[in-house]
PDB file of N, CA and C in Angstrom:
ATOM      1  N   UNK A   1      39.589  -0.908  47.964  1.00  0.00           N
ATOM      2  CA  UNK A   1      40.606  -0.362  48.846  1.00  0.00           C
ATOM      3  C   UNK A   1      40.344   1.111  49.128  1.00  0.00           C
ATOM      4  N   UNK A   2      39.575   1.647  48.122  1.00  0.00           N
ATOM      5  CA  UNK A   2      39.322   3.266  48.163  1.00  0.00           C
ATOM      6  C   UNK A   2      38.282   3.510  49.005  1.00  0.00           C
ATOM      7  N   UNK A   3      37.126   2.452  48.957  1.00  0.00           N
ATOM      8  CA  UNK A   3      36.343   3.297  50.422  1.00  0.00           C
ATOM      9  C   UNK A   3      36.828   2.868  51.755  1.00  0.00           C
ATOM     10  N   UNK A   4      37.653   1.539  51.703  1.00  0.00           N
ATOM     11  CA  UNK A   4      37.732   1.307  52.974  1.00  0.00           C
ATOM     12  C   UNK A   4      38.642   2.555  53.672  1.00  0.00           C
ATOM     13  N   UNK A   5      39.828   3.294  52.886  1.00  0.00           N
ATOM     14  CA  UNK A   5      40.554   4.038  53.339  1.00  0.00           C
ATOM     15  C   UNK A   5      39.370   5.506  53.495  1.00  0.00           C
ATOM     16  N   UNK A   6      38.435   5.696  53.051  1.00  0.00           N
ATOM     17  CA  UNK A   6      37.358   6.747  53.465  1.00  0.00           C
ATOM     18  C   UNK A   6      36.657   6.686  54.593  1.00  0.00           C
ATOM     19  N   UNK A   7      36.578   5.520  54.895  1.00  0.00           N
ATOM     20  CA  UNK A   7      35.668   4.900  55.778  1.00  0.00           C
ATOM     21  C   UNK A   7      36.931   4.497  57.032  1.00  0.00           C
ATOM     22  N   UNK A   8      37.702   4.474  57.234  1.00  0.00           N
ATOM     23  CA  UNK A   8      38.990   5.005  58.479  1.00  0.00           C
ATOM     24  C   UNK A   8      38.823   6.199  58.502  1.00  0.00           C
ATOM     25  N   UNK A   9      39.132   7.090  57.193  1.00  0.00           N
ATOM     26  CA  UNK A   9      39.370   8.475  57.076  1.00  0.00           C
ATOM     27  C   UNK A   9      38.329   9.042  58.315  1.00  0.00           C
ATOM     28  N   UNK A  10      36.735   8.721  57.451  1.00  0.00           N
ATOM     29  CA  UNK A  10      36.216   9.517  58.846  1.00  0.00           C
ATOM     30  C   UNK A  10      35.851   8.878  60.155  1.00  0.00           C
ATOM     31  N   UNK A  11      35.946   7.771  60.235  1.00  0.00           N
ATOM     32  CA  UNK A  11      36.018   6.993  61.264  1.00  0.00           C
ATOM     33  C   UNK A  11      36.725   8.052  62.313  1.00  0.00           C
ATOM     34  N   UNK A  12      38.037   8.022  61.686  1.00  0.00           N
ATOM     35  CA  UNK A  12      38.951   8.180  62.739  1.00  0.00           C
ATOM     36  C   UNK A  12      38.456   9.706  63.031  1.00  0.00           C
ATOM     37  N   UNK A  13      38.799  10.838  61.769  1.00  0.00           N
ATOM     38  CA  UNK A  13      37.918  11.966  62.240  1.00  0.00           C
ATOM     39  C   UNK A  13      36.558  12.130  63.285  1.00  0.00           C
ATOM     40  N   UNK A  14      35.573  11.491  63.521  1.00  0.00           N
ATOM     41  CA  UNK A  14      34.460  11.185  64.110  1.00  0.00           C
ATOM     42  C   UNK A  14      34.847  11.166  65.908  1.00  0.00           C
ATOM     43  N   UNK A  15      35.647   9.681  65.708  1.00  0.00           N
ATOM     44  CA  UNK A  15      35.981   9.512  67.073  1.00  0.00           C
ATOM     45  C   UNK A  15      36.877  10.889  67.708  1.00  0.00           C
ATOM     46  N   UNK A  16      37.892  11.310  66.782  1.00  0.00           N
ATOM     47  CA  UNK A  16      38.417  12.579  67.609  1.00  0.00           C
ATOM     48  C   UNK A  16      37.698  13.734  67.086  1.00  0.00           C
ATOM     49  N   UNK A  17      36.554  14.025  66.839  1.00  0.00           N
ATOM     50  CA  UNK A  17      35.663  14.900  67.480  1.00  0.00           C
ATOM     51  C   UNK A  17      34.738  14.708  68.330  1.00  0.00           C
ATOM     52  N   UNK A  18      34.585  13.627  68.721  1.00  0.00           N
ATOM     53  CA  UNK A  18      33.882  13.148  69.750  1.00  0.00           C
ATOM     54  C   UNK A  18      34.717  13.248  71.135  1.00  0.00           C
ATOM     55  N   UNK A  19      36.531  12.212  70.906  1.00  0.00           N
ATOM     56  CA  UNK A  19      36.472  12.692  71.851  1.00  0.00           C
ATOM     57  C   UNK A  19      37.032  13.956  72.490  1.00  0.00           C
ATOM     58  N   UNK A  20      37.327  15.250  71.905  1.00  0.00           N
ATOM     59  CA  UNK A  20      37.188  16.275  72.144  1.00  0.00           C
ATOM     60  C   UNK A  20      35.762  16.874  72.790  1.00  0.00           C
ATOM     61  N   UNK A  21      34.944  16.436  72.055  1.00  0.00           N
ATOM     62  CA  UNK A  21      33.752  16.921  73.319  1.00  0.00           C
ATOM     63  C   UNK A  21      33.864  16.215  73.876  1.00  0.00           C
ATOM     64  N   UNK A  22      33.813  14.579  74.497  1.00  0.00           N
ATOM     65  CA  UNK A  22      34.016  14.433  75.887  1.00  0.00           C
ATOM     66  C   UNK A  22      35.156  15.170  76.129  1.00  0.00           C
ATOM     67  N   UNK A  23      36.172  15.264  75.840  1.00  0.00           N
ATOM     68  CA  UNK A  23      36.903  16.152  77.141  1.00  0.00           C
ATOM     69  C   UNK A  23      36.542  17.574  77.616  1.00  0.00           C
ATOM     70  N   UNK A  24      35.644  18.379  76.444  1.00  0.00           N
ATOM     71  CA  UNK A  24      35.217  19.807  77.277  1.00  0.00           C
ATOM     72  C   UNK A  24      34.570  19.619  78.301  1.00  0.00           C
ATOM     73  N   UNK A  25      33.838  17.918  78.249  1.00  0.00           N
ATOM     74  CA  UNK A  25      32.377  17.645  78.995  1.00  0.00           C
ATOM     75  C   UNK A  25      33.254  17.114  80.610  1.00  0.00           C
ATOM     76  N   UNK A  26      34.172  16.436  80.283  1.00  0.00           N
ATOM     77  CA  UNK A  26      34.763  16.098  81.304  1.00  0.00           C
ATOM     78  C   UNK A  26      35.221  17.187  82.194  1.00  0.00           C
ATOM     79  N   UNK A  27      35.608  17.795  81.574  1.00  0.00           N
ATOM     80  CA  UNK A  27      36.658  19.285  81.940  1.00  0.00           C
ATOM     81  C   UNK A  27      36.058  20.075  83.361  1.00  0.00           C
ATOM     82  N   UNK A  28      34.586  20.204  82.509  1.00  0.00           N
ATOM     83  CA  UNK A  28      33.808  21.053  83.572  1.00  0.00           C
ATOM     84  C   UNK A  28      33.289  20.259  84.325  1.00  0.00           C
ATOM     85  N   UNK A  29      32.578  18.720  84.180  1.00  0.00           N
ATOM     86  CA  UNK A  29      31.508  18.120  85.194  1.00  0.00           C
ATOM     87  C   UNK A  29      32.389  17.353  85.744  1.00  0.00           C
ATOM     88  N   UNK A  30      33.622  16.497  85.746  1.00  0.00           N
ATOM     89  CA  UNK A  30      33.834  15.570  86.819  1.00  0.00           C
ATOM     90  C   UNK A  30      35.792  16.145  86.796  1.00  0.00           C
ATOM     91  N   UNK A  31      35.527  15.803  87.743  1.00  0.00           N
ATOM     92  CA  UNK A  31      37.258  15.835  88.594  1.00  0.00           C
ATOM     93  C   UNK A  31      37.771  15.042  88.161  1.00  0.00           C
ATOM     94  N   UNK A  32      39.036  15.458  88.134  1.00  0.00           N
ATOM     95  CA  UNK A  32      39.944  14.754  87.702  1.00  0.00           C
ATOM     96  C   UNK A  32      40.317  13.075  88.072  1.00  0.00           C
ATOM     97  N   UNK A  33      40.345  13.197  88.969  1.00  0.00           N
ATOM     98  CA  UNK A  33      40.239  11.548  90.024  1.00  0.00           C
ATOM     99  C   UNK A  33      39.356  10.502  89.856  1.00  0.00           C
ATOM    100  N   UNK A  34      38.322  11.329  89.135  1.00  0.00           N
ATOM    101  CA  UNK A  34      37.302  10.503  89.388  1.00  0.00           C
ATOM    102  C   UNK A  34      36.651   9.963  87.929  1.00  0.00           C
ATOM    103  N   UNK A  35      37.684  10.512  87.085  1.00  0.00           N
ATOM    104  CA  UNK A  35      38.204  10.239  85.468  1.00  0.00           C
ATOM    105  C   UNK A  35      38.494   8.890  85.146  1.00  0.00           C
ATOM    106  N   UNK A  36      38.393   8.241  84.056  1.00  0.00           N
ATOM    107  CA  UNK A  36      38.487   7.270  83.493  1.00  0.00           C
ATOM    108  C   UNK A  36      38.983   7.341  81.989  1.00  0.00           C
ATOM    109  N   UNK A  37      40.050   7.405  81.927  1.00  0.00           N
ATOM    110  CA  UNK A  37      40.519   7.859  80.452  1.00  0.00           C
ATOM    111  C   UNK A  37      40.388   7.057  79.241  1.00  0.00           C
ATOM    112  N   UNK A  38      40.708   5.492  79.723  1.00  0.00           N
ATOM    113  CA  UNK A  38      40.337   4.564  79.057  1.00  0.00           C
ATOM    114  C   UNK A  38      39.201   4.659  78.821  1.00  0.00           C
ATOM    115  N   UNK A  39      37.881   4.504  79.691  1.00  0.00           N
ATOM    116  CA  UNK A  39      36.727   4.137  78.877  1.00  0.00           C
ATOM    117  C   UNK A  39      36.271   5.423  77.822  1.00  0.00           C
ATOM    118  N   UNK A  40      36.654   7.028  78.069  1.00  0.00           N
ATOM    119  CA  UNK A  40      36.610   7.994  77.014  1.00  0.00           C
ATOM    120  C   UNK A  40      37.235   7.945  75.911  1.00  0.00           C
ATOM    121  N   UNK A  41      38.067   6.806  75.720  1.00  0.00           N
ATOM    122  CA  UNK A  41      38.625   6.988  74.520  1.00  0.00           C
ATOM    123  C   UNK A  41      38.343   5.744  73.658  1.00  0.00           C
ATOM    124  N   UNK A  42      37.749   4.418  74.659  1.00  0.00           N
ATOM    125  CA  UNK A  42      36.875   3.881  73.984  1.00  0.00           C
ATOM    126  C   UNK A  42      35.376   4.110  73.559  1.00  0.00           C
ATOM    127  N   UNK A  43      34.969   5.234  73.980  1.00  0.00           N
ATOM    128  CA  UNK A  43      33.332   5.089  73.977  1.00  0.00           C
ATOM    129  C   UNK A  43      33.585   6.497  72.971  1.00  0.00           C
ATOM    130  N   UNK A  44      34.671   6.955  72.850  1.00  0.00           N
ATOM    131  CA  UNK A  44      34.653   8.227  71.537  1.00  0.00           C
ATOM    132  C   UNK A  44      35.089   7.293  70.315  1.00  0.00           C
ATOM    133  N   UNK A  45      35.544   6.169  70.434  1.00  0.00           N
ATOM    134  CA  UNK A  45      35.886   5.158  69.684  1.00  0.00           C
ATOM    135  C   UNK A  45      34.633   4.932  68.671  1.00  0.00           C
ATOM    136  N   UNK A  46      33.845   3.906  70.120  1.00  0.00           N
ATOM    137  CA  UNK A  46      32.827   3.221  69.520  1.00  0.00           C
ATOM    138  C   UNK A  46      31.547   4.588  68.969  1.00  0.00           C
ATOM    139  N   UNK A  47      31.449   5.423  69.674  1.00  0.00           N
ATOM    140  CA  UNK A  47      30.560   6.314  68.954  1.00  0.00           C
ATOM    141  C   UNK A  47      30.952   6.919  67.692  1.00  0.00           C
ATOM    142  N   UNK A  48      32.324   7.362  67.635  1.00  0.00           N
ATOM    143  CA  UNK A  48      32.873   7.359  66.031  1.00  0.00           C
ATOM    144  C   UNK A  48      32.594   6.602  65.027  1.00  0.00           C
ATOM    145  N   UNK A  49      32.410   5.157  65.618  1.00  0.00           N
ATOM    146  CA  UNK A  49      32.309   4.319  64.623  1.00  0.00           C
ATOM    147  C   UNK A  49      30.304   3.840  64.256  1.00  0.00           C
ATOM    148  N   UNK A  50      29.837   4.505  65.931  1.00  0.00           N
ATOM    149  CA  UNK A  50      28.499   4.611  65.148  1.00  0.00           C
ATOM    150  C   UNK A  50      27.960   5.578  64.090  1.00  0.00           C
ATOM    151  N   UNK A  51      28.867   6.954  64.090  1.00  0.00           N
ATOM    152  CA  UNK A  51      28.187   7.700  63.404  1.00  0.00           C
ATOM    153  C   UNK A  51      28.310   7.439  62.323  1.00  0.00           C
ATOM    154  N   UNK A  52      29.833   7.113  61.920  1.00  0.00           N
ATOM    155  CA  UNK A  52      30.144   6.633  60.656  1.00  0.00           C
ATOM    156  C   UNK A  52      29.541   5.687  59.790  1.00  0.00           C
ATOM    157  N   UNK A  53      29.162   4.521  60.342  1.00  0.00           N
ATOM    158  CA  UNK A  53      28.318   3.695  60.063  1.00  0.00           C
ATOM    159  C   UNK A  53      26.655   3.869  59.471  1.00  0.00           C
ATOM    160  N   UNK A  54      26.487   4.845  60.409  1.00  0.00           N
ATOM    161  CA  UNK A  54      24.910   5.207  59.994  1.00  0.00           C
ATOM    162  C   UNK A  54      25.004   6.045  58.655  1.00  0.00           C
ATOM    163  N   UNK A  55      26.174   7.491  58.949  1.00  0.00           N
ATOM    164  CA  UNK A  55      26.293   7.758  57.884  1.00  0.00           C
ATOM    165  C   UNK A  55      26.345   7.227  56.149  1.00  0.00           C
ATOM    166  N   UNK A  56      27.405   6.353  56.468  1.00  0.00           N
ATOM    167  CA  UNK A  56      27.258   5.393  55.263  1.00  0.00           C
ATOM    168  C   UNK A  56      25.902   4.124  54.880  1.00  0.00           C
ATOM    169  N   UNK A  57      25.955   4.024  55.518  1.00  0.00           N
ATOM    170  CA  UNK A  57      24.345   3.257  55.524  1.00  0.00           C
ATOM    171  C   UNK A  57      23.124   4.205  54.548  1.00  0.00           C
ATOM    172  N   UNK A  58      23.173   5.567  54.843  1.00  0.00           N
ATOM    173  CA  UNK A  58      21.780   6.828  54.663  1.00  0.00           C
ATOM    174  C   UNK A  58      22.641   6.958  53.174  1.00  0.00           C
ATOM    175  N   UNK A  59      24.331   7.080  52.980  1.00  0.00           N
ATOM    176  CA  UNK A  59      24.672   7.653  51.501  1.00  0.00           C
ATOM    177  C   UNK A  59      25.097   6.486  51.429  1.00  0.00           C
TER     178      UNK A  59
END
């Protein structure tokens, strides 16, 4: 039960630093309109959950 709650822990940390840089990235290169909020908050999702993964995999 103890790593799985580590393994959310940074999960979730991961994805919202990710998607914080997409949004600086968004901020400056695309307009607003032409935004897709959903797929940034899935693809800061799924990349959260790649880093995490690899991470734990290497330790």
């Amino acid at each position: 039960m103890g790593d799985l709650l580590v393994f959310v822990s940074f999960w979730t940390m991961w994805a919202l630093i990710s998607y914080f840089i997409v949004q600086i990235y968004s901020e400056s290169r695309i307009q607003e309109e032409n935004r897709n909020k959903l797929l940034e908050i899935l693809a800061s999702i799924g990349f959260g959950l790649l880093v995490n993964l690899i991470l734990f995999v290497v330790y």
